[in-house]
C-alpha atoms as a PDB file:
ATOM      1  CA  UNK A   1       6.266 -10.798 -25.399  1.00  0.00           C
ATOM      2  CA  UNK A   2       6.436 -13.158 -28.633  1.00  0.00           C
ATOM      3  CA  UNK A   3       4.947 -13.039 -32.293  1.00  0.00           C
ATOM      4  CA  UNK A   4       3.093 -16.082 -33.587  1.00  0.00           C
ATOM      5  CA  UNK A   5       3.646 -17.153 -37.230  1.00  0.00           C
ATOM      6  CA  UNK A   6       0.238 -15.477 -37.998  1.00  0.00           C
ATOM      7  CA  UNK A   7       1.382 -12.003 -36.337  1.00  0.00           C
ATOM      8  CA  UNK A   8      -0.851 -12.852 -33.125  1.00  0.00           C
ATOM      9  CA  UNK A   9       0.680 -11.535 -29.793  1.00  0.00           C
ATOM     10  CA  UNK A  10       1.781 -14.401 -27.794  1.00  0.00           C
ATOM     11  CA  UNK A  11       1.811 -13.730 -23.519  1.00  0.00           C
ATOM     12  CA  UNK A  12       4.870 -14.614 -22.301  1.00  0.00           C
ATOM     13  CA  UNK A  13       5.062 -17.834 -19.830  1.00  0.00           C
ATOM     14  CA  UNK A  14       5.854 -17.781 -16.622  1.00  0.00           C
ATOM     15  CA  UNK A  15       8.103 -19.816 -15.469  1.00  0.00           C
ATOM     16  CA  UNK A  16       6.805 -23.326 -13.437  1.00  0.00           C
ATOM     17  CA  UNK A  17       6.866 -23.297  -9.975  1.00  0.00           C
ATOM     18  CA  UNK A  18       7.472 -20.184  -8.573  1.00  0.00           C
ATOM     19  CA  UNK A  19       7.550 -18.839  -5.334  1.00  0.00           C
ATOM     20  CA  UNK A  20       6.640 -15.657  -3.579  1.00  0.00           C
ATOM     21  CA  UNK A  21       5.793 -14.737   0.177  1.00  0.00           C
ATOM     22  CA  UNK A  22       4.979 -11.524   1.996  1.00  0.00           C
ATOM     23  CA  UNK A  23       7.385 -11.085   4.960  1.00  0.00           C
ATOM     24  CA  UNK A  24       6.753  -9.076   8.364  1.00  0.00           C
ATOM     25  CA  UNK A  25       6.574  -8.940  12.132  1.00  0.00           C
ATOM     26  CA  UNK A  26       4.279  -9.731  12.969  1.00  0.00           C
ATOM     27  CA  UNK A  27       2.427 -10.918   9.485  1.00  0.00           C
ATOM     28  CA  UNK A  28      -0.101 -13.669  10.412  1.00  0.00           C
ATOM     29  CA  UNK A  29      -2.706 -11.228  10.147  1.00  0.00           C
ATOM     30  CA  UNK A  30      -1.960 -10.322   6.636  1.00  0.00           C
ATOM     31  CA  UNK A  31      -4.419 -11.171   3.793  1.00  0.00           C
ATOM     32  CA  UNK A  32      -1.444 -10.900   0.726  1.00  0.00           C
ATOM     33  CA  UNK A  33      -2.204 -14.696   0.813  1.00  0.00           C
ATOM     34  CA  UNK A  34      -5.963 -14.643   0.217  1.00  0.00           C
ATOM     35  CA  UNK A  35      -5.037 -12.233  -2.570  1.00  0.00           C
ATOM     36  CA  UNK A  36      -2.377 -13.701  -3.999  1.00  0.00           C
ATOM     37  CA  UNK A  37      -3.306 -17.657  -3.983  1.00  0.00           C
ATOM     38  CA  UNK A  38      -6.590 -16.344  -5.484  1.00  0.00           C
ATOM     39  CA  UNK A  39      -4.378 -14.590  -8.490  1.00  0.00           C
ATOM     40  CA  UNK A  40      -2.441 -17.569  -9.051  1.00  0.00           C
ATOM     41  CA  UNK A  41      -5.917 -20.331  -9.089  1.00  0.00           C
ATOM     42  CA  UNK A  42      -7.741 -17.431 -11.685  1.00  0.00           C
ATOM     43  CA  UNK A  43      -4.481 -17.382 -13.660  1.00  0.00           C
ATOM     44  CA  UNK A  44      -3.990 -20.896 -14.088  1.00  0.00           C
ATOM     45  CA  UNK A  45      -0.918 -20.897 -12.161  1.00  0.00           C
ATOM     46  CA  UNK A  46      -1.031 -23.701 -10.134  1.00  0.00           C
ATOM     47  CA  UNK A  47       2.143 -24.985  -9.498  1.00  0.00           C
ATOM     48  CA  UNK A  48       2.705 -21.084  -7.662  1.00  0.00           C
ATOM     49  CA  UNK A  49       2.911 -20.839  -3.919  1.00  0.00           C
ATOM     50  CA  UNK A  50       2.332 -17.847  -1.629  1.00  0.00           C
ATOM     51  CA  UNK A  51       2.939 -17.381   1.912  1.00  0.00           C
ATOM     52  CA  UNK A  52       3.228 -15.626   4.885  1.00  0.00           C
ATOM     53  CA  UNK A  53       6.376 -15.048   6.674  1.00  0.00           C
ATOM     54  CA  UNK A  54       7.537 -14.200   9.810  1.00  0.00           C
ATOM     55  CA  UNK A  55      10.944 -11.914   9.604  1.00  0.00           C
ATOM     56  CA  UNK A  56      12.129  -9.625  11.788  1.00  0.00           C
ATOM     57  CA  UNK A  57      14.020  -6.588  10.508  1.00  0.00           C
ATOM     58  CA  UNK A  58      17.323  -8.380  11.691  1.00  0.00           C
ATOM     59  CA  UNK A  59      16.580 -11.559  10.210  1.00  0.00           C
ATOM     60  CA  UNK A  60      15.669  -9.842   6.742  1.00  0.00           C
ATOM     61  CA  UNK A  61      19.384 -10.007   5.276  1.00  0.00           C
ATOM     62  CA  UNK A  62      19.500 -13.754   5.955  1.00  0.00           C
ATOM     63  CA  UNK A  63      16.369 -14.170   4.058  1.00  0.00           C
ATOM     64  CA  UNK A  64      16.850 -11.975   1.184  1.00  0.00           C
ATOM     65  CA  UNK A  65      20.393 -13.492   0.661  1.00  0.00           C
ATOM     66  CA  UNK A  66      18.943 -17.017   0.437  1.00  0.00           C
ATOM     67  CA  UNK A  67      16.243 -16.488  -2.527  1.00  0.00           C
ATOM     68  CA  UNK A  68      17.351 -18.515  -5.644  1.00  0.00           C
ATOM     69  CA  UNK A  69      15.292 -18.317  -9.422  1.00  0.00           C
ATOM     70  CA  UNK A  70      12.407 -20.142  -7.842  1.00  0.00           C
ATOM     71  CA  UNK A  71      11.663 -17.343  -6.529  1.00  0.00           C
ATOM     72  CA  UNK A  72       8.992 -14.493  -8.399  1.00  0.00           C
ATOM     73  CA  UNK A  73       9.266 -11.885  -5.893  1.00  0.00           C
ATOM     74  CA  UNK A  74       8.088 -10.409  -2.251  1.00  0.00           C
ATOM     75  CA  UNK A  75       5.669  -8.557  -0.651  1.00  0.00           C
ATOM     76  CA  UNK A  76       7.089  -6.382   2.139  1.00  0.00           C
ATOM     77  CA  UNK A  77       5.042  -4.916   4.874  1.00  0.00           C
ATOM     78  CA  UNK A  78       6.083  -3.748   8.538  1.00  0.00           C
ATOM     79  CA  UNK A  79       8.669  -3.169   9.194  1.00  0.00           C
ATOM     80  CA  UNK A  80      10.742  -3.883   6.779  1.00  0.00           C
ATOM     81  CA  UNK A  81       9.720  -1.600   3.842  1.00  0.00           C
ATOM     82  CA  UNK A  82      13.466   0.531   4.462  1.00  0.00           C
ATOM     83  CA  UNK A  83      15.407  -1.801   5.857  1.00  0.00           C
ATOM     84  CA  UNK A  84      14.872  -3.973   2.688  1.00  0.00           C
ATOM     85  CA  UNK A  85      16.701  -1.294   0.656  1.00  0.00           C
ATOM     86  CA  UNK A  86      20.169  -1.748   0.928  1.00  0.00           C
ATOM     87  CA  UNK A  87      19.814  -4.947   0.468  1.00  0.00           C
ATOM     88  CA  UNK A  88      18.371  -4.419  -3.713  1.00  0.00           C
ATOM     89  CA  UNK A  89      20.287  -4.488  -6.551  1.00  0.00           C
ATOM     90  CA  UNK A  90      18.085  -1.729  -8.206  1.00  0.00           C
ATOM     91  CA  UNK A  91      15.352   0.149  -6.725  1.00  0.00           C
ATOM     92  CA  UNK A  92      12.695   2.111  -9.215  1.00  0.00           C
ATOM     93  CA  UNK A  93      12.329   5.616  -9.288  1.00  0.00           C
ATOM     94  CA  UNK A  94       9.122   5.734  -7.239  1.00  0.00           C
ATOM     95  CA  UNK A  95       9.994   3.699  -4.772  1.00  0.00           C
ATOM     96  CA  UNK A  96      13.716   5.662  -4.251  1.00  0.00           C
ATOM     97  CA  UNK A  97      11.904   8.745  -3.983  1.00  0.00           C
ATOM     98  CA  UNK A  98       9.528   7.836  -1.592  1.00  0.00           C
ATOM     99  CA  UNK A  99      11.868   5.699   0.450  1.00  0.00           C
ATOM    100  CA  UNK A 100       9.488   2.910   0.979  1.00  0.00           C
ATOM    101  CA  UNK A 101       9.547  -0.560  -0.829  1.00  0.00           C
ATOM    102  CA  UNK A 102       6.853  -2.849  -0.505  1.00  0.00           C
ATOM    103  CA  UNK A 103       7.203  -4.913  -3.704  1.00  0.00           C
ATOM    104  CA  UNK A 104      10.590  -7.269  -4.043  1.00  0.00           C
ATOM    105  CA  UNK A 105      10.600  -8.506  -8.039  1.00  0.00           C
ATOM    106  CA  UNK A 106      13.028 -11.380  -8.423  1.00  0.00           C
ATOM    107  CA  UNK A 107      14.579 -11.295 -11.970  1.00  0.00           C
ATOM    108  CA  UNK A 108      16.825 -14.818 -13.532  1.00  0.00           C
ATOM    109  CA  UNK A 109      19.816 -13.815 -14.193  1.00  0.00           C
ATOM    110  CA  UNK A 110      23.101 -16.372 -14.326  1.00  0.00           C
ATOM    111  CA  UNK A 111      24.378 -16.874 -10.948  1.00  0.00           C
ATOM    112  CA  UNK A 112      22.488 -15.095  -8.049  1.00  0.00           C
ATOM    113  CA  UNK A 113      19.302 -13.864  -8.823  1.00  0.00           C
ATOM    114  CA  UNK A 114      18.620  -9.586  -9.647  1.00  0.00           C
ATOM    115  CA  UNK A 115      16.816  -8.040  -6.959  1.00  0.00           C
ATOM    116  CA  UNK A 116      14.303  -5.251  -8.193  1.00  0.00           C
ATOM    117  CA  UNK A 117      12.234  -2.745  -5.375  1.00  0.00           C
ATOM    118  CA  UNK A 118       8.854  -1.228  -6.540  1.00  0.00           C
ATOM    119  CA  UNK A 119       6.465   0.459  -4.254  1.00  0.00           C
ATOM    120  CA  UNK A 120       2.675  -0.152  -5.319  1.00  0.00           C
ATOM    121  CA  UNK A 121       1.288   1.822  -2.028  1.00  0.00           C
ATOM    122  CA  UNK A 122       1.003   4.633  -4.332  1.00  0.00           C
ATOM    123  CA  UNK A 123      -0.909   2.908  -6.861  1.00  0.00           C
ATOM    124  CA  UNK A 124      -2.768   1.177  -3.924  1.00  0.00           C
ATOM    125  CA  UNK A 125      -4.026   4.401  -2.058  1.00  0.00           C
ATOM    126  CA  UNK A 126      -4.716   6.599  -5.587  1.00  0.00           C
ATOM    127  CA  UNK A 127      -7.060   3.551  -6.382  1.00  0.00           C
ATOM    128  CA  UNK A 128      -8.628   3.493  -3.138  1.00  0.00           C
ATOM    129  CA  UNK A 129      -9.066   7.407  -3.487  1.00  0.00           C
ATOM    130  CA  UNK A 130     -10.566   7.610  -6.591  1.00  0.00           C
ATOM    131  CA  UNK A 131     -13.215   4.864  -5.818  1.00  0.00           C
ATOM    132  CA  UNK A 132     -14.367   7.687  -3.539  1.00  0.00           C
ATOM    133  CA  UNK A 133     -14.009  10.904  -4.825  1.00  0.00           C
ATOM    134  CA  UNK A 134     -15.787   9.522  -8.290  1.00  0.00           C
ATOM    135  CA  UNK A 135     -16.063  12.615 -10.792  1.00  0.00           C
ATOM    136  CA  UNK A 136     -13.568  14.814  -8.894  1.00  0.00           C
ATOM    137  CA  UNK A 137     -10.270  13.909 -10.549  1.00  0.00           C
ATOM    138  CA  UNK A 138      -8.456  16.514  -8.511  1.00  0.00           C
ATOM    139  CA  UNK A 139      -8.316  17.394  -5.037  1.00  0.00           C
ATOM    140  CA  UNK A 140      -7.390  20.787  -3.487  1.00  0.00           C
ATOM    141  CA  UNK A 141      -6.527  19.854  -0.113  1.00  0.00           C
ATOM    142  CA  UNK A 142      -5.654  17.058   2.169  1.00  0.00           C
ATOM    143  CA  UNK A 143      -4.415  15.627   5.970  1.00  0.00           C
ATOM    144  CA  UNK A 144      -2.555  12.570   6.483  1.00  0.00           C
ATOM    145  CA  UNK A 145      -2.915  11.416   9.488  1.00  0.00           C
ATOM    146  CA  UNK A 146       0.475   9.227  11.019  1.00  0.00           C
ATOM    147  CA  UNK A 147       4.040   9.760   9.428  1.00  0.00           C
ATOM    148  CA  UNK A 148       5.545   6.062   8.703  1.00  0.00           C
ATOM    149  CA  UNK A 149       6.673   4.691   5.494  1.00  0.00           C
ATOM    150  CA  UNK A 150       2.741   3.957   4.194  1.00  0.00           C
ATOM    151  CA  UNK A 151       2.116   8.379   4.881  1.00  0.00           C
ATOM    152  CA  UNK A 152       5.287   8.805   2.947  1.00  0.00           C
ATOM    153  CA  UNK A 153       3.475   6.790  -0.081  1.00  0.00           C
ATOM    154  CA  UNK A 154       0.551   8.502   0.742  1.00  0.00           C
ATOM    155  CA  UNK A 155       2.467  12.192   0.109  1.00  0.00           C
ATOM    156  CA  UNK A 156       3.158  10.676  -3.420  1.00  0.00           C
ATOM    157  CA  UNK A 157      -0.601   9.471  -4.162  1.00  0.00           C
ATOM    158  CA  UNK A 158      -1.582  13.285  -3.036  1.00  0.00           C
ATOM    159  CA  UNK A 159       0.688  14.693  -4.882  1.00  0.00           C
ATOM    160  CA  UNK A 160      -0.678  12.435  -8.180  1.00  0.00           C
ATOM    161  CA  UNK A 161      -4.169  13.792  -7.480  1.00  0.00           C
ATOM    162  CA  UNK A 162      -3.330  17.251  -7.153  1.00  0.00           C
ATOM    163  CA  UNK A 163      -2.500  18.348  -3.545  1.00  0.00           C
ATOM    164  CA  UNK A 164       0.829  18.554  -3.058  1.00  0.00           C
ATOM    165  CA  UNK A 165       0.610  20.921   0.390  1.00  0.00           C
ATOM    166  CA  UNK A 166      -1.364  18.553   2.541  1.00  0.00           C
ATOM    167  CA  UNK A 167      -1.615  18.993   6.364  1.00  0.00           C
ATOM    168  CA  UNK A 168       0.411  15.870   8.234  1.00  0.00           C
ATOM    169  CA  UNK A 169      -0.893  15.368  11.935  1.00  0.00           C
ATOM    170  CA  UNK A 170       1.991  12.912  13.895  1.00  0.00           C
ATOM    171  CA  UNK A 171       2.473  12.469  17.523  1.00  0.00           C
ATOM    172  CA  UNK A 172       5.620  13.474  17.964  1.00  0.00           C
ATOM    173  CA  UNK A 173       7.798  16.091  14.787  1.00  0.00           C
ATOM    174  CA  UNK A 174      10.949  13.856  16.620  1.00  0.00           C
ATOM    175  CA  UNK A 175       9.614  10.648  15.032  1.00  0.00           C
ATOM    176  CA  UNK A 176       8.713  11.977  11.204  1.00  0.00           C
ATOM    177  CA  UNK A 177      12.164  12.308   9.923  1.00  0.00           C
ATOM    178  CA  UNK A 178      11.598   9.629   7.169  1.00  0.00           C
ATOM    179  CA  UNK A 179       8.276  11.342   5.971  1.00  0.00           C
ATOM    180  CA  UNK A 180       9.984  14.399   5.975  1.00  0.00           C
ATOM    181  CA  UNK A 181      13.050  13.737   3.808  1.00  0.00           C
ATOM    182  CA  UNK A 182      10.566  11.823   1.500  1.00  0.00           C
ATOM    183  CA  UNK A 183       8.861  15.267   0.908  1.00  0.00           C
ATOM    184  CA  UNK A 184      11.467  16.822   0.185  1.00  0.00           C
ATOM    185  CA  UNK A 185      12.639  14.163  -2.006  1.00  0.00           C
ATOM    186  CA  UNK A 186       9.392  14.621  -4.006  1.00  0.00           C
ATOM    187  CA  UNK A 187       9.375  18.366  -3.921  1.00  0.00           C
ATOM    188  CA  UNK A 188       5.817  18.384  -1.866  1.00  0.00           C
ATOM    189  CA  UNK A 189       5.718  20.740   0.942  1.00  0.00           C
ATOM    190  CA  UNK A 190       3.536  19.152   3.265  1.00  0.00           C
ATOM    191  CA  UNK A 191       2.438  20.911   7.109  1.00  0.00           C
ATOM    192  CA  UNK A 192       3.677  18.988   9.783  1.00  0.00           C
ATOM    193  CA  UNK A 193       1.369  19.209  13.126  1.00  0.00           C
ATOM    194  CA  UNK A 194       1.306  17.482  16.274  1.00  0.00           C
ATOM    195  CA  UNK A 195      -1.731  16.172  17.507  1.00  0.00           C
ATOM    196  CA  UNK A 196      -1.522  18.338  20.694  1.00  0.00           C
ATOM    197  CA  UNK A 197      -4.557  20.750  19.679  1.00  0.00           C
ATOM    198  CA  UNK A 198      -7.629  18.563  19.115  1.00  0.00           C
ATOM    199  CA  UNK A 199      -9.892  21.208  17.516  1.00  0.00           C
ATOM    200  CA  UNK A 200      -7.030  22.445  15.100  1.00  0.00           C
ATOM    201  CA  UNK A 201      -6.798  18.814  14.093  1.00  0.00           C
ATOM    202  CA  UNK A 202     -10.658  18.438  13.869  1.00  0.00           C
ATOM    203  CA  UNK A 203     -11.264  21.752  12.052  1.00  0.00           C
ATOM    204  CA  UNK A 204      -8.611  20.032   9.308  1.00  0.00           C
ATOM    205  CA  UNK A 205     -10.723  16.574   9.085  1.00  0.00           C
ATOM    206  CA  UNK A 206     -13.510  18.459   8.693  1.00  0.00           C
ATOM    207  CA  UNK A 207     -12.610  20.748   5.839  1.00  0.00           C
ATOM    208  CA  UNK A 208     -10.282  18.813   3.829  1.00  0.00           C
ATOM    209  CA  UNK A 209     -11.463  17.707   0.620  1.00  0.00           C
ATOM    210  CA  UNK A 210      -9.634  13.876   1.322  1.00  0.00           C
ATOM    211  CA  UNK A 211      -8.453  12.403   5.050  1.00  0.00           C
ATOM    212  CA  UNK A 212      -5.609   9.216   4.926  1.00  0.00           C
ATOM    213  CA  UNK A 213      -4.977   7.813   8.281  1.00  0.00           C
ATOM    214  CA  UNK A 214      -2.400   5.774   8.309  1.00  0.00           C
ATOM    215  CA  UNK A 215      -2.496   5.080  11.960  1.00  0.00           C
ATOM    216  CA  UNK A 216      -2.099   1.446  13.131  1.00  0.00           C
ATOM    217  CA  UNK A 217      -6.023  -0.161  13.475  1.00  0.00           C
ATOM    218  CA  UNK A 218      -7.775   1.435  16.645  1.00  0.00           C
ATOM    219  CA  UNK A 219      -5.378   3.870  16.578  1.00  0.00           C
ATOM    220  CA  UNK A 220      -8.156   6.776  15.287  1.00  0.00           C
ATOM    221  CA  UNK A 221     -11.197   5.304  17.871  1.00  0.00           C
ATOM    222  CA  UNK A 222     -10.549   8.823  20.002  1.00  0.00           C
ATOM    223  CA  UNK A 223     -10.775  10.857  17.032  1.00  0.00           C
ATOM    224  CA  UNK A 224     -14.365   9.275  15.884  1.00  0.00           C
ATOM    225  CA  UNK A 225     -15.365   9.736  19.433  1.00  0.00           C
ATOM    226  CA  UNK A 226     -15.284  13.553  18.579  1.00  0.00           C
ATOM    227  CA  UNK A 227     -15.943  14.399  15.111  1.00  0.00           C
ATOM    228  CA  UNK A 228     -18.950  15.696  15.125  1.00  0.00           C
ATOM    229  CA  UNK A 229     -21.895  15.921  12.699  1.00  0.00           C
ATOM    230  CA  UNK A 230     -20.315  17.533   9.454  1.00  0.00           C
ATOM    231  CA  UNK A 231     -17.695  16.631   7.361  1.00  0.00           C
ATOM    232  CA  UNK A 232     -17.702  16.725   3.438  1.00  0.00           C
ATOM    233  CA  UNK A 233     -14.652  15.024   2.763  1.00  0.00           C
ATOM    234  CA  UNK A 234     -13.915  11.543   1.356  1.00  0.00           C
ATOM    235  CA  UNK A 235     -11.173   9.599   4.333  1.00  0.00           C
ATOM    236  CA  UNK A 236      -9.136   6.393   3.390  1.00  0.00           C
ATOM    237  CA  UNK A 237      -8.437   4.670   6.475  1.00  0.00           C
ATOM    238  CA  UNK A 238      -5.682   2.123   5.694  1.00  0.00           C
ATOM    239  CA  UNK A 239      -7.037   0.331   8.424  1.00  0.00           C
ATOM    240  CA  UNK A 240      -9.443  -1.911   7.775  1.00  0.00           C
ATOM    241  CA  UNK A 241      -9.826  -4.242  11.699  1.00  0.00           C
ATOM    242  CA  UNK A 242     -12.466  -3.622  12.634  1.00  0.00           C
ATOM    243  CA  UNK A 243     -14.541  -3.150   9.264  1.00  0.00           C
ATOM    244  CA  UNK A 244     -15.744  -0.530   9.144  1.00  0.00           C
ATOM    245  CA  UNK A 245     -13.129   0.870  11.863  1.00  0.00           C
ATOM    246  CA  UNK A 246     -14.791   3.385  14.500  1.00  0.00           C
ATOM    247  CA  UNK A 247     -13.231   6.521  12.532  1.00  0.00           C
ATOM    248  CA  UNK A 248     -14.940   5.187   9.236  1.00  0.00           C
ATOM    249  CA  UNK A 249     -18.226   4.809  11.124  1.00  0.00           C
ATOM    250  CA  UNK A 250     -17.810   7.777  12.227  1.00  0.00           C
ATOM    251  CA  UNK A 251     -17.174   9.726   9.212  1.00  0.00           C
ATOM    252  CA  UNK A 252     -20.450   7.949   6.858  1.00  0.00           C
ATOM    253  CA  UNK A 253     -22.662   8.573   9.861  1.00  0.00           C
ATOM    254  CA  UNK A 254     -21.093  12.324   9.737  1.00  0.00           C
ATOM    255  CA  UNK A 255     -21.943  13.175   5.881  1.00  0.00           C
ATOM    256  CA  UNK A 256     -18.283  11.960   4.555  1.00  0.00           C
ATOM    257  CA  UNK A 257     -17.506   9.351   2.003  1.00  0.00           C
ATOM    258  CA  UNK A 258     -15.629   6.514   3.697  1.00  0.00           C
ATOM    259  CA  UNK A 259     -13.169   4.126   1.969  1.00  0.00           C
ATOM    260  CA  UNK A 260     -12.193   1.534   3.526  1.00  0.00           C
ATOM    261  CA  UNK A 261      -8.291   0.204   3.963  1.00  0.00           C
ATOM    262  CA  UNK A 262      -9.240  -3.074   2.415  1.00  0.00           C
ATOM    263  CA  UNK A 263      -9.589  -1.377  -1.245  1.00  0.00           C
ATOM    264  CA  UNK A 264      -6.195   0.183  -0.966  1.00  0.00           C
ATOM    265  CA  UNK A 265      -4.852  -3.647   0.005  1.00  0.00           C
ATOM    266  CA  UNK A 266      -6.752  -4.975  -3.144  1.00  0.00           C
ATOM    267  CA  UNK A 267      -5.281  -2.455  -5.322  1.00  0.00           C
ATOM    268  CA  UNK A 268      -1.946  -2.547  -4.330  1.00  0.00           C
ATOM    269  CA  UNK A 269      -2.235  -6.608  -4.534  1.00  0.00           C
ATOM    270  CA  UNK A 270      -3.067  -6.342  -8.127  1.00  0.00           C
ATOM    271  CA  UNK A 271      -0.285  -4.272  -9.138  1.00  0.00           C
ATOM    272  CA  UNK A 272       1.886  -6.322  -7.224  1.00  0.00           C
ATOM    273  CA  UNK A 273       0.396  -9.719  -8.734  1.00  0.00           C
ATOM    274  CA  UNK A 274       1.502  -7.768 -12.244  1.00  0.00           C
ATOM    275  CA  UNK A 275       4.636  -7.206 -11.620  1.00  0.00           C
ATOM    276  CA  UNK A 276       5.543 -10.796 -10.298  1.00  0.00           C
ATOM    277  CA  UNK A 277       3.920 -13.019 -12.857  1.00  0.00           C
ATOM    278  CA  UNK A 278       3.928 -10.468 -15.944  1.00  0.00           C
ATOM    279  CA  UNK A 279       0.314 -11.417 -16.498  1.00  0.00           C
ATOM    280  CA  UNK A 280      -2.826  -8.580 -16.003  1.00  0.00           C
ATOM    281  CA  UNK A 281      -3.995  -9.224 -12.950  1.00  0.00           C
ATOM    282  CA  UNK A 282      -7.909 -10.508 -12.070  1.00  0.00           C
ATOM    283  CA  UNK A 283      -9.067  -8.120 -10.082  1.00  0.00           C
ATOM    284  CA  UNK A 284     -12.540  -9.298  -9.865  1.00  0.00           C
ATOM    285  CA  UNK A 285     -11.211 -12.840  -8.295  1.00  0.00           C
ATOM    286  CA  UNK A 286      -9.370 -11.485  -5.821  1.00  0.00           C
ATOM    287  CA  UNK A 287     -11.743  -9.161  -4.749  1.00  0.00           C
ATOM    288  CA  UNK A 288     -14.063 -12.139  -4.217  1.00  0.00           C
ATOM    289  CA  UNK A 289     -11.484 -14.043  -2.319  1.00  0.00           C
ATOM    290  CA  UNK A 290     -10.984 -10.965  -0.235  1.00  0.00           C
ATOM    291  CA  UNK A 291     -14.548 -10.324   0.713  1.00  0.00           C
ATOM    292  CA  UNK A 292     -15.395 -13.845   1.520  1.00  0.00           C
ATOM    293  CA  UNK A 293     -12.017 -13.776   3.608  1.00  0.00           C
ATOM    294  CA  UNK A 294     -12.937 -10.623   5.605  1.00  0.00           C
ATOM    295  CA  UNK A 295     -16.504 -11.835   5.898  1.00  0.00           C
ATOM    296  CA  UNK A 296     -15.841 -14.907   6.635  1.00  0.00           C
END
């Protein structure tokens, strides 16, 4: 950031023609595009491109290892949010502590470019959150539901709003190794359960102050199926195909405040759209493009 003669703070410029891309398999579903195109056309930034790319988790090295200075940076999604790591030159505190990276920032430098990982899931879901839970600033108690890399972000969102003992329902303990080295990384002391005992896990829904699934979309239909008639809670459901999904029906037509996946997507988008062009980002333009996209 620059003076002007007269004092006046100057934005800085981003540089002309820069790229960016969100990579996954599979990723032709993803709406980072809508988002971000709809960033860059608000911002002025025209000569910026933004696509979707396919890349498998073996094919990721290859990739990273061929970005040059027209590059601005990446958006990461599954499954590549840990196997991206090694591959950084610097990863930010957040992101090392939660073991997920979702956000690649490419930084000039002479040479090769600098490689920076961020992780704006937290941001993302603590957005989402508070849309629903309004006045309440803090929470008391919480269950995640899934234990991949976007339930390990969702430990650190808790944890931000106040729970930092939340109940963790997975399918199998064998399989939430990553989740549970990330709590212990961030000094949370979550309860893992396995979803073996359907009215233990019900009884939690029900009485938790905020529900996250982070199951994969459809995932949840069996648990809408049974919920019942009263819940008080607010539930983020990172899904958002179907919109609403069955478990958000489910949980409006049961009492609950529903949030649906699409606002966490739009929030992390915005922080991400930050970070790469340096500029605030308009929110209100790519919630627009979004709506119209999942409307459409």
């Amino acid at each position: 950031m620059t003076t002007t003669s007269t004092g006046a703070v100057r934005e800085p410029r981003p540089a002309p023609g820069r790229r960016a891309a969100v990579l996954g398999h599979p990723v032709a579903h993803s709406l980072s595009p809508v988002l971000h195109r709809a960033a860059y056309a608000a911002l002025g930034l025209d000569d910026w491109t933004y696509d979707a790319v396919d890349v498998t988790e073996e094919q990721l090295a290859g990739f990273v290892g061929r970005l040059d200075g027209s590059w601005a940076g990446l958006s990461l999604t599954m499954p590549l949010k840990q196997t991206v790591i090694p591959l950084l030159d610097h990863v930010e505190p957040l992101a090392e502590v939660v073991g997920a990276v979702n956000t690649v920032i490419v930084q000039a430098a002479p040479g090769r470019p600098v490689l920076v990982g961020a992780n704006t899931d937290v941001h993302g879901v603590v957005a989402a959150l508070r849309e629903g839970l309004g006045e309440q600033r803090r929470i008391g108690s919480a269950v995640v539901l899934g234990a991949g890399a976007t339930a390990s972000s969702t430990l650190a969102a808790l944890a931000e709003l106040g729970c930092t003992t939340p109940r963790i329902f997975v399918r199998s303990l064998g399989r939430a190794g990553v989740t549970m080295r990330a709590a212990h990384r961030m000094g949370v002391e979550p309860q893992f359960l396995v979803m073996d005992v359907p009215e233990r896990m019900l009884d939690a829904l029900r009485t938790a102050d905020v529900v996250v699934s982070t199951l994969p979309p459809r995932a949840a239909d069996p648990w809408a199926e049974a919920l019942g008639d009263a819940v008080g809670g607010v539930l983020l459901d990172c899904a958002y195909d179907p919109r609403p999904t069955a478990l958000g029906a489910a949980w409006a037509a049961a009492g609950g405040r529903a949030v649906g996946g699409e606002r966490m997507l739009l929030h992390q988008a915005t922080e991400q759209v930050r970070l790469m062009t340096g500029r605030p980002a308009p929110q209100e333009a790519m919630e627009h493009a979004l709506e119209a996209a999942l409307t459409g």
